[in-house]
Every structure is written in structure tokens, then in C-alpha cells.
PDB file of N, CA and C in Angstrom:
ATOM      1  N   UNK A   1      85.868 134.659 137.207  1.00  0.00           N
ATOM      2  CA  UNK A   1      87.098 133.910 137.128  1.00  0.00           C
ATOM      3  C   UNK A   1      87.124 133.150 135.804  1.00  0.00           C
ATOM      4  N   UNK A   2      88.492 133.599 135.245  1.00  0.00           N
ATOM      5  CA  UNK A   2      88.166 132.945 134.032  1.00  0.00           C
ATOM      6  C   UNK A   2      89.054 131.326 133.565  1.00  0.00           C
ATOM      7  N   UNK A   3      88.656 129.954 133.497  1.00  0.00           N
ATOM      8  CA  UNK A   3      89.035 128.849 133.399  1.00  0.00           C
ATOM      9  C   UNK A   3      90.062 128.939 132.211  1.00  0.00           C
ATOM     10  N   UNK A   4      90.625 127.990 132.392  1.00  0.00           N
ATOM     11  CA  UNK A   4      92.029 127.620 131.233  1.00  0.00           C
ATOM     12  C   UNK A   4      91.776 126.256 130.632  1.00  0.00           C
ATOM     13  N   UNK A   5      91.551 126.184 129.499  1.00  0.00           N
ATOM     14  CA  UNK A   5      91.639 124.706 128.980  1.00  0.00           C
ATOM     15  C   UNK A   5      93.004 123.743 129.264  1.00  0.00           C
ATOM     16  N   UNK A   6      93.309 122.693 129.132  1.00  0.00           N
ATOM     17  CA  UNK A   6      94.646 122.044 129.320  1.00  0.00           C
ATOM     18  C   UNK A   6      94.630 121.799 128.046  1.00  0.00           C
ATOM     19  N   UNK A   7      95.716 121.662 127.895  1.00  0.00           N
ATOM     20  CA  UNK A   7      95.842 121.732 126.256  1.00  0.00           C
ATOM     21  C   UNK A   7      96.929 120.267 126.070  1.00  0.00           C
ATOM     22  N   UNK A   8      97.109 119.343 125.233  1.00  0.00           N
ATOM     23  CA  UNK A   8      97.936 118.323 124.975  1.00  0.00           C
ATOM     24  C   UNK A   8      98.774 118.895 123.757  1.00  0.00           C
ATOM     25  N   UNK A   9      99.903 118.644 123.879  1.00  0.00           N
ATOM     26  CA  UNK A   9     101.022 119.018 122.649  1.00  0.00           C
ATOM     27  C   UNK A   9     100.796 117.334 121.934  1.00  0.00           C
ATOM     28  N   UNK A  10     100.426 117.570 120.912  1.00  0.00           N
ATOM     29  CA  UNK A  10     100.324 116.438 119.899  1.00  0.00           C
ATOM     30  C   UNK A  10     101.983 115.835 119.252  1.00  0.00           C
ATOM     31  N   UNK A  11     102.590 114.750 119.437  1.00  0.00           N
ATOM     32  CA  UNK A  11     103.902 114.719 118.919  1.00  0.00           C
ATOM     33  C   UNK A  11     104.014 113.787 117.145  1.00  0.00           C
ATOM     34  N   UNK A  12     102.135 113.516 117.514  1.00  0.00           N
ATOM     35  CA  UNK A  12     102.297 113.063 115.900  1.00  0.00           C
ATOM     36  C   UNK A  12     100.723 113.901 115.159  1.00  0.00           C
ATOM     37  N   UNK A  13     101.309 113.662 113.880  1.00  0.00           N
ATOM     38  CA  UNK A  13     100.212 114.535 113.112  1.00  0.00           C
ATOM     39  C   UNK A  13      98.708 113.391 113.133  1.00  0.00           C
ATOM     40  N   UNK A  14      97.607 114.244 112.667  1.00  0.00           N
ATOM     41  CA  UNK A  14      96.350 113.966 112.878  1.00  0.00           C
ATOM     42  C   UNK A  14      95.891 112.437 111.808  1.00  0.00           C
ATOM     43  N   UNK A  15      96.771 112.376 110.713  1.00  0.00           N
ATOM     44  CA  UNK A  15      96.687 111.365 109.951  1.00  0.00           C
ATOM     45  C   UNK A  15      97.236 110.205 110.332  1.00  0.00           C
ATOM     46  N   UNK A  16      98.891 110.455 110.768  1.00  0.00           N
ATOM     47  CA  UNK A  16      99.944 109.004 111.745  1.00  0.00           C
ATOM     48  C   UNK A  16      98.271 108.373 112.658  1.00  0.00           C
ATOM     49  N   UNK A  17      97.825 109.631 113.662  1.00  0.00           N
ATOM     50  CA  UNK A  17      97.051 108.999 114.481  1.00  0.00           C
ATOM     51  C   UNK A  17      95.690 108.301 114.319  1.00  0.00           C
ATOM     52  N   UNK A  18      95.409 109.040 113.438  1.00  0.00           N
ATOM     53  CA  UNK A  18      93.958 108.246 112.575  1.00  0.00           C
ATOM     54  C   UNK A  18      94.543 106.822 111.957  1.00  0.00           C
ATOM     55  N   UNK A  19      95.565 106.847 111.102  1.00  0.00           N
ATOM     56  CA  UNK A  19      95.679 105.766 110.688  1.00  0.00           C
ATOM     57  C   UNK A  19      96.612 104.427 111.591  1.00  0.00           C
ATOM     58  N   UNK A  20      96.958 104.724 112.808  1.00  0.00           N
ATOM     59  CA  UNK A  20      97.324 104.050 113.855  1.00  0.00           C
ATOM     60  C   UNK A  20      95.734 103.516 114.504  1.00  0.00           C
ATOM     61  N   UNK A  21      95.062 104.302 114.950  1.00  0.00           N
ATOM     62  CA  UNK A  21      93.454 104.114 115.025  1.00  0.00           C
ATOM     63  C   UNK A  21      93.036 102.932 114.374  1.00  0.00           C
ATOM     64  N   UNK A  22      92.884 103.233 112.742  1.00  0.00           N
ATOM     65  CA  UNK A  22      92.480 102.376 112.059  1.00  0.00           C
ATOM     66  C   UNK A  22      93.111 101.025 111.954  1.00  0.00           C
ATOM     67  N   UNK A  23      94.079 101.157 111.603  1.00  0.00           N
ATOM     68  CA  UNK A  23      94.760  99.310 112.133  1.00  0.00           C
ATOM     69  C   UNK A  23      94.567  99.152 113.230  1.00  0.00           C
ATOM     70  N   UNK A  24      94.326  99.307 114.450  1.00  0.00           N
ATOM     71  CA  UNK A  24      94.303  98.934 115.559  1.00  0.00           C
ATOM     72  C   UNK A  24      92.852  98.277 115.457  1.00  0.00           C
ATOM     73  N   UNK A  25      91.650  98.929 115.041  1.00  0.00           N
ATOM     74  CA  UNK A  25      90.303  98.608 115.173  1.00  0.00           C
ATOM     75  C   UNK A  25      90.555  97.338 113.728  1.00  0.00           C
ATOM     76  N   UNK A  26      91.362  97.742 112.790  1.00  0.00           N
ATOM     77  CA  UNK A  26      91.255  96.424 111.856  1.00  0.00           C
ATOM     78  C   UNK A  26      90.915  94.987 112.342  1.00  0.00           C
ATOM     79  N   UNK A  27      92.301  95.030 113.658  1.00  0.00           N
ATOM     80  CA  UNK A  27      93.474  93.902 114.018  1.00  0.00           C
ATOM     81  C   UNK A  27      92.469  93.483 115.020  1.00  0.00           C
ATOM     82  N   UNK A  28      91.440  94.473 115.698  1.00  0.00           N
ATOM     83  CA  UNK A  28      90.367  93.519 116.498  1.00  0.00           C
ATOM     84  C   UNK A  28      89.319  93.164 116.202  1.00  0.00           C
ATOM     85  N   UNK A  29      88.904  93.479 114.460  1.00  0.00           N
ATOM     86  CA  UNK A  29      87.933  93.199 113.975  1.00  0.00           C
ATOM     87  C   UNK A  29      88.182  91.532 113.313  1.00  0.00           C
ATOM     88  N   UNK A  30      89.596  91.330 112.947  1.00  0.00           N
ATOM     89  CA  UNK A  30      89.923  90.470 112.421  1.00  0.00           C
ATOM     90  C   UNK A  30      90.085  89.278 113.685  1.00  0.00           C
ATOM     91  N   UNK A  31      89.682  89.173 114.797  1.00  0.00           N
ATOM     92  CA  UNK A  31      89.744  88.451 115.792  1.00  0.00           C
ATOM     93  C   UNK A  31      88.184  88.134 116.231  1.00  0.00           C
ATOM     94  N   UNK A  32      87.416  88.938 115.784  1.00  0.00           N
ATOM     95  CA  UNK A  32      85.958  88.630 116.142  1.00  0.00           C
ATOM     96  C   UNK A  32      85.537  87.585 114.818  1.00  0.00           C
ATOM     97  N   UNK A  33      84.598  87.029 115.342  1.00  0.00           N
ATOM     98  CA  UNK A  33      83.691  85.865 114.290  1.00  0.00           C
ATOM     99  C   UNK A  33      82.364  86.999 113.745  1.00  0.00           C
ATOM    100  N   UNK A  34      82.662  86.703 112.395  1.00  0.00           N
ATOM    101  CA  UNK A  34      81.095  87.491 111.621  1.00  0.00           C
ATOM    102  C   UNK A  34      79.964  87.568 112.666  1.00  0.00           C
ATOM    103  N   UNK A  35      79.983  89.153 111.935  1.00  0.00           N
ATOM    104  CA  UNK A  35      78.687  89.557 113.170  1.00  0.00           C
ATOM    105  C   UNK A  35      78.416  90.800 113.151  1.00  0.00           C
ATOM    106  N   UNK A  36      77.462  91.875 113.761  1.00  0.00           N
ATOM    107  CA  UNK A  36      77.223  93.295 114.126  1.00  0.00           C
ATOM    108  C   UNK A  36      78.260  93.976 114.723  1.00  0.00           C
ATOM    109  N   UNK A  37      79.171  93.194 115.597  1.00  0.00           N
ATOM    110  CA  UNK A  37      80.432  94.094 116.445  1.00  0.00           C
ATOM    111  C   UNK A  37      81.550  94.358 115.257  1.00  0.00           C
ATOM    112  N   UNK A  38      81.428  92.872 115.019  1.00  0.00           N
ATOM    113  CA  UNK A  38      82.731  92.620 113.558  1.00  0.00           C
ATOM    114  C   UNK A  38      82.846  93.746 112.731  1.00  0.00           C
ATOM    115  N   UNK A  39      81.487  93.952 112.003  1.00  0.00           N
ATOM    116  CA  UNK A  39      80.577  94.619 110.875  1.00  0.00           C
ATOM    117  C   UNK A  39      81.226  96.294 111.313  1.00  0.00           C
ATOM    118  N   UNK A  40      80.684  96.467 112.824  1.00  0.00           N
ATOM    119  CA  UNK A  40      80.792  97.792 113.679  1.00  0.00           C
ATOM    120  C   UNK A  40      82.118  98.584 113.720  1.00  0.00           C
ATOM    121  N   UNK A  41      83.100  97.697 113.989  1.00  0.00           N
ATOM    122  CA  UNK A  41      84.108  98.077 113.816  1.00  0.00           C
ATOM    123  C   UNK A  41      85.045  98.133 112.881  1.00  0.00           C
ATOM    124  N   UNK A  42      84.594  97.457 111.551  1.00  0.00           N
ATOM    125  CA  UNK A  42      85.088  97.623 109.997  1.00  0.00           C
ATOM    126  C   UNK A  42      84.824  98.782 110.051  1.00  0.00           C
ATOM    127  N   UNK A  43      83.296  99.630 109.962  1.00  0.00           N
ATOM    128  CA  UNK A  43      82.670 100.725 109.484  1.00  0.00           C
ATOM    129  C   UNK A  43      83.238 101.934 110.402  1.00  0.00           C
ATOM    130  N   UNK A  44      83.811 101.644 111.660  1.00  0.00           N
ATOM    131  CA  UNK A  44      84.464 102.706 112.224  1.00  0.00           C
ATOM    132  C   UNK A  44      85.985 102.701 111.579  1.00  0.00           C
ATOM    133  N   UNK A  45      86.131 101.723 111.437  1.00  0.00           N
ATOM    134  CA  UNK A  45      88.014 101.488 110.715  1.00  0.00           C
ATOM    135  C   UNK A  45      88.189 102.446 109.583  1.00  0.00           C
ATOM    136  N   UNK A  46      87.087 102.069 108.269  1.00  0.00           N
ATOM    137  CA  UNK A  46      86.826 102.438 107.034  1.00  0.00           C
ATOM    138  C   UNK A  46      86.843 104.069 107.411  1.00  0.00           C
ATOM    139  N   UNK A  47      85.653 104.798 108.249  1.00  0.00           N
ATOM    140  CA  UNK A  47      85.555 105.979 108.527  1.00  0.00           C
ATOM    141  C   UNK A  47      86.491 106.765 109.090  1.00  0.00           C
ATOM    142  N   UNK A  48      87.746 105.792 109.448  1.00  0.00           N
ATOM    143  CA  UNK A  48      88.841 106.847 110.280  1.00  0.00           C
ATOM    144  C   UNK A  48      90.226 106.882 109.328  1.00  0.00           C
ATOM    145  N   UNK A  49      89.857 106.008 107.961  1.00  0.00           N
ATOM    146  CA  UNK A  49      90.861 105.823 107.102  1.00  0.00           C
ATOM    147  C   UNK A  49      90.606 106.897 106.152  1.00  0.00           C
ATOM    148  N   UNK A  50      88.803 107.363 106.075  1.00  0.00           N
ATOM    149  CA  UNK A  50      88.418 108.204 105.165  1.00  0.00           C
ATOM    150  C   UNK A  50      89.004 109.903 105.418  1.00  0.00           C
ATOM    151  N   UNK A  51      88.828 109.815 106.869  1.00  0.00           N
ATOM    152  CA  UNK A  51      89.418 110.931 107.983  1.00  0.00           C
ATOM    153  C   UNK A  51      90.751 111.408 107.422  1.00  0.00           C
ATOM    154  N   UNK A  52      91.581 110.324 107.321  1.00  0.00           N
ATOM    155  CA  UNK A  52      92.835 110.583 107.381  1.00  0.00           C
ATOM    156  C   UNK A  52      92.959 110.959 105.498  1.00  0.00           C
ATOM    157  N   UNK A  53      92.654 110.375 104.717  1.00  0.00           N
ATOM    158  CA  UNK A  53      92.849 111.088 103.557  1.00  0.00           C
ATOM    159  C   UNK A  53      92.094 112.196 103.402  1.00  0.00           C
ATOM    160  N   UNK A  54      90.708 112.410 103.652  1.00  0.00           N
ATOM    161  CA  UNK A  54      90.270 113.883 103.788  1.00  0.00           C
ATOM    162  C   UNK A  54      91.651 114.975 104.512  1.00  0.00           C
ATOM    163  N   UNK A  55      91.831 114.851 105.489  1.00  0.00           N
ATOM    164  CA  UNK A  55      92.958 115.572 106.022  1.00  0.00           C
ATOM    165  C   UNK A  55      94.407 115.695 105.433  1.00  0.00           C
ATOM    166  N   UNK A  56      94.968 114.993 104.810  1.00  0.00           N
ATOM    167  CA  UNK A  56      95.875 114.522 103.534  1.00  0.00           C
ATOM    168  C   UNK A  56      95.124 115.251 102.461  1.00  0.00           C
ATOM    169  N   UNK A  57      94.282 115.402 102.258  1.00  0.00           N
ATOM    170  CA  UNK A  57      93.467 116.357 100.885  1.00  0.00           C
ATOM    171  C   UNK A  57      93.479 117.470 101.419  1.00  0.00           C
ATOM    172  N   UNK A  58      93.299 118.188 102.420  1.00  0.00           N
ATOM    173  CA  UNK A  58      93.122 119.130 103.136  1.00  0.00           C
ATOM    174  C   UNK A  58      94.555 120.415 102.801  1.00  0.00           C
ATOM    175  N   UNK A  59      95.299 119.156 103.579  1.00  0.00           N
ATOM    176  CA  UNK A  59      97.074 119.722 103.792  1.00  0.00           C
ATOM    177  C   UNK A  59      97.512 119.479 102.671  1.00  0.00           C
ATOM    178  N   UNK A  60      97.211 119.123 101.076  1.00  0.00           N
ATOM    179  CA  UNK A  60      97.996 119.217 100.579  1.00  0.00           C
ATOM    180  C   UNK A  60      98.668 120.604 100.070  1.00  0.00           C
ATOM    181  N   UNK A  61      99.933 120.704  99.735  1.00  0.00           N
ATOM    182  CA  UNK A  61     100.156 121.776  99.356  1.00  0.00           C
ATOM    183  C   UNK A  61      99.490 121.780  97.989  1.00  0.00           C
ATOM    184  N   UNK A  62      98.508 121.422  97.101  1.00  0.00           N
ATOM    185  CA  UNK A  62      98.411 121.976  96.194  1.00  0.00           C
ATOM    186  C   UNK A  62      97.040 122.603  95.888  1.00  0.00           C
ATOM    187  N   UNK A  63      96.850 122.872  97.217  1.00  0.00           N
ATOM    188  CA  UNK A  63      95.470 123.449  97.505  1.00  0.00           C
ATOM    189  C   UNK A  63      94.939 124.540  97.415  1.00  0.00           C
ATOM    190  N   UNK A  64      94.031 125.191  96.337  1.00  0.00           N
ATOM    191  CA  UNK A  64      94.479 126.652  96.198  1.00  0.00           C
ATOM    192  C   UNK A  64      93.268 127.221  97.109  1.00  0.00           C
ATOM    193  N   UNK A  65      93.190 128.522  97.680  1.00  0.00           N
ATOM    194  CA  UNK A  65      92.066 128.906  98.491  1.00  0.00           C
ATOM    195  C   UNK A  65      90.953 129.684  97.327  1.00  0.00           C
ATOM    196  N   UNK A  66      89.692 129.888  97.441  1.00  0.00           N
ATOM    197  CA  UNK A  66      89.164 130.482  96.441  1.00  0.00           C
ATOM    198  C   UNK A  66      89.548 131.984  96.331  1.00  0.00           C
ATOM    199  N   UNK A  67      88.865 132.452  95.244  1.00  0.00           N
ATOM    200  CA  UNK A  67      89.295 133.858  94.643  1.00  0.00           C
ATOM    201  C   UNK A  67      88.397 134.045  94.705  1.00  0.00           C
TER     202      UNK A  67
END
């Protein structure tokens, strides 16, 4: 018997959502007092902002494939 994944229709692109991500983890980093969590969740913020321009580099159209 063979299983079916469920699949989610995405209504925003992978960057909107990364960078919705990232302010969100900003806006609760900026509510914590200096510290390892504080620190923790900059470095996840930073890494999902990096995400989103890698992927923006990715899609750009001026991307040529190799020869």
C-alpha cells in the first residue's frame, strides 16, 4: 500500500516567510534582557535573514546555469 504525503499549498513565497520569521524572532529578542536566549535568538534571526537572501540569489533572474 502505497502512502500519500499531504502536501500544503504555500500562498507566500519562501523569502516573505523567512523574513516574517526573522522579525518575529527580532521583536522577541528585543524583549529579553542580555543573555544566552537573547544571544540565541539574534543568531537564529541573522541565519533566517541569510536564508532569505541566499534564496533571492538563487531566483534571481540573472542567474546563468553552467556550460
Amino acid at each position: 500500500m502505497k502512502k500519500t504525503r499531504s502536501r500544503a499549498k504555500q500562498t507566500t513565497s519562501l523569502q516573505e516567510r523567512l523574513n516574517a520569521f526573522a522579525d518575529d524572532i527580532f521583536h522577541k529578542a528585543e524583549r529579553l534582557p542580555p543573555g544566552a536566549e537573547r544571544d540565541q535568538l539574534l543568531k537564529r534571526a541573522r541565519t533566517a535573514e541569510i536564508a532569505a537572501d541566499i534564496d533571492q540569489w538563487v531566483s534571481s533572474p540573472g542567474l546563468q546555469s553552467p556550460t
